[in-house]
Protein backbone atom coordinates (compact mmCIF):
# COMPACT_ATOMS: atom_id res chain seq x y z
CA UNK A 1 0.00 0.00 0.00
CA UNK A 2 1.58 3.39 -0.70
CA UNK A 3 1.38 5.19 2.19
CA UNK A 4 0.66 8.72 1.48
CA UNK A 5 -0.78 11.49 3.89
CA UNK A 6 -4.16 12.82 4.08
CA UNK A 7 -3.27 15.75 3.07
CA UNK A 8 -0.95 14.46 -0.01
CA UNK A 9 -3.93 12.18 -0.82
CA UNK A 10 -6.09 15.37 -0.93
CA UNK A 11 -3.87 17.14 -3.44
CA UNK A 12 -3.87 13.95 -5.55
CA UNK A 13 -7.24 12.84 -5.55
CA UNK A 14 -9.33 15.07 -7.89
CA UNK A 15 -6.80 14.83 -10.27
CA UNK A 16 -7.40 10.82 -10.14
CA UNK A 17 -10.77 10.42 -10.29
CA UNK A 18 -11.03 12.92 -13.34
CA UNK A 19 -8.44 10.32 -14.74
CA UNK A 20 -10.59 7.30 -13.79
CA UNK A 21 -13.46 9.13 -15.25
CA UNK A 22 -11.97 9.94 -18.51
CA UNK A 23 -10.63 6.29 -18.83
CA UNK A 24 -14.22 5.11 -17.75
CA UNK A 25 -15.87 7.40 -20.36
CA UNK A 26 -15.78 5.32 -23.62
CA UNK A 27 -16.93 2.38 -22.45
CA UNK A 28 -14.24 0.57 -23.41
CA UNK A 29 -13.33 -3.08 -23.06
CA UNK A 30 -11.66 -3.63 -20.04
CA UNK A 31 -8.11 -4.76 -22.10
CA UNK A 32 -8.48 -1.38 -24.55
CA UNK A 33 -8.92 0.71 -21.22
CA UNK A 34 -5.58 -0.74 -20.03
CA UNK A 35 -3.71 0.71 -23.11
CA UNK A 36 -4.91 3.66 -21.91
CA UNK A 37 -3.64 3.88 -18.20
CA UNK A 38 -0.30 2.04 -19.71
CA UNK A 39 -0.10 5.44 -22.03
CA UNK A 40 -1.13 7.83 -18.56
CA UNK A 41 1.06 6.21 -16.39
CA UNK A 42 4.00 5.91 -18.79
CA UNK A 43 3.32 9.84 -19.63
CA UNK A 44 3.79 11.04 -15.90
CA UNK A 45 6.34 8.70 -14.20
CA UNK A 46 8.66 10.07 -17.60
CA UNK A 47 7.92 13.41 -16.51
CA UNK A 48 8.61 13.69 -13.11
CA UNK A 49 11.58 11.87 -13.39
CA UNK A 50 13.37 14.32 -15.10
CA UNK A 51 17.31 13.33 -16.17
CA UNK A 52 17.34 9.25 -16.72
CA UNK A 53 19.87 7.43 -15.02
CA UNK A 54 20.25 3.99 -13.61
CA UNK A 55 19.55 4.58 -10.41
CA UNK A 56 15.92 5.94 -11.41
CA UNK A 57 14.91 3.44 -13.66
CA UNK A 58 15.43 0.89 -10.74
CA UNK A 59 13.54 2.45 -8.89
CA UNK A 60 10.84 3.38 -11.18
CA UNK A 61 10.62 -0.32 -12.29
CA UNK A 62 10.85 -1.18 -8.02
CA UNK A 63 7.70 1.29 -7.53
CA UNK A 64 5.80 -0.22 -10.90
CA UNK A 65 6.90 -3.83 -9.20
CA UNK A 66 5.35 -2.97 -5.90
CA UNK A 67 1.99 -1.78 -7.28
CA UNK A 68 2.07 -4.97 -9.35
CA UNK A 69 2.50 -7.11 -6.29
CA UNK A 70 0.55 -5.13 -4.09
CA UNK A 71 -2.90 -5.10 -6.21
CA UNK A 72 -2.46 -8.99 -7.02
CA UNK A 73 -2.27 -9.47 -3.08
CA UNK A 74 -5.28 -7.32 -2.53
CA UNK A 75 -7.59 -7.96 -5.15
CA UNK A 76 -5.99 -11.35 -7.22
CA UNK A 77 -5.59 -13.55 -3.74
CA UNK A 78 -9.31 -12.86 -2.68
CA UNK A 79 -10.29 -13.82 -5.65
CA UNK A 80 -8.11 -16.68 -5.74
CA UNK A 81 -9.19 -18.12 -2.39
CA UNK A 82 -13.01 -17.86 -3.51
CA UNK A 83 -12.22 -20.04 -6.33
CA UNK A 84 -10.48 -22.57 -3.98
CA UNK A 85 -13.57 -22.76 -1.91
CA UNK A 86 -15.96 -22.47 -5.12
CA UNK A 87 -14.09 -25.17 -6.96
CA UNK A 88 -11.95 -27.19 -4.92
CA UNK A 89 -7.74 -26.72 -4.85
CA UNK A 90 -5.58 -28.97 -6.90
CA UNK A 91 -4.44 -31.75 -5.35
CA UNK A 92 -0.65 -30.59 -5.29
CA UNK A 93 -1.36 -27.85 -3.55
CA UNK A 94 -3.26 -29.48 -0.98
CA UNK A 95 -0.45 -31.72 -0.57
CA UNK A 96 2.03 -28.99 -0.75
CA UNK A 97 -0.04 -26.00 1.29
């Protein structure tokens, strides 16, 4: 979870639900809509990180890694465990987990 301040979060959050909105607006499929925020998100991490060097690509590519990780264990893993119950685990896993 990024942990930002109220106050940060304040500044930020107009500014990301007009986003959302715009992205929303087409009713696009969900996959074509994903282009999109690719496109947004490419746009502004380029621009604030002014001068490239090494150091700031890793950790760009450390930030875009931990928002990967982070929404797969908040939204992928629920899901995930409701199929287990829904459909029953494989039988490695039970064996392994």
């Amino acid at each position: 979870m990024p942990y930002v301040s109220e106050e940060n979060r304040r500044h930020l959050n107009d500014c990301i639900d007009n986003m959302a909105d715009v992205l929303k607006q087409n009713n696009l499929e969900f996959h074509n809509v994903l282009g999109n925020i690719n496109y947004c998100f490419s746009r502004v991490l380029s621009q604030v990180m002014g001068d490239v060097s090494y150091s700031k690509i890793a950790m760009a590519t450390g930030v875009l890694e931990n928002i990967k990780q982070e929404f797969y264990r908040r939204i992928g893993v629920s899901l995930e465990d409701k199929k287990i119950i829904e459909n029953g685990d494989i039988p490695e896993y039970k064996r392994l987990c």
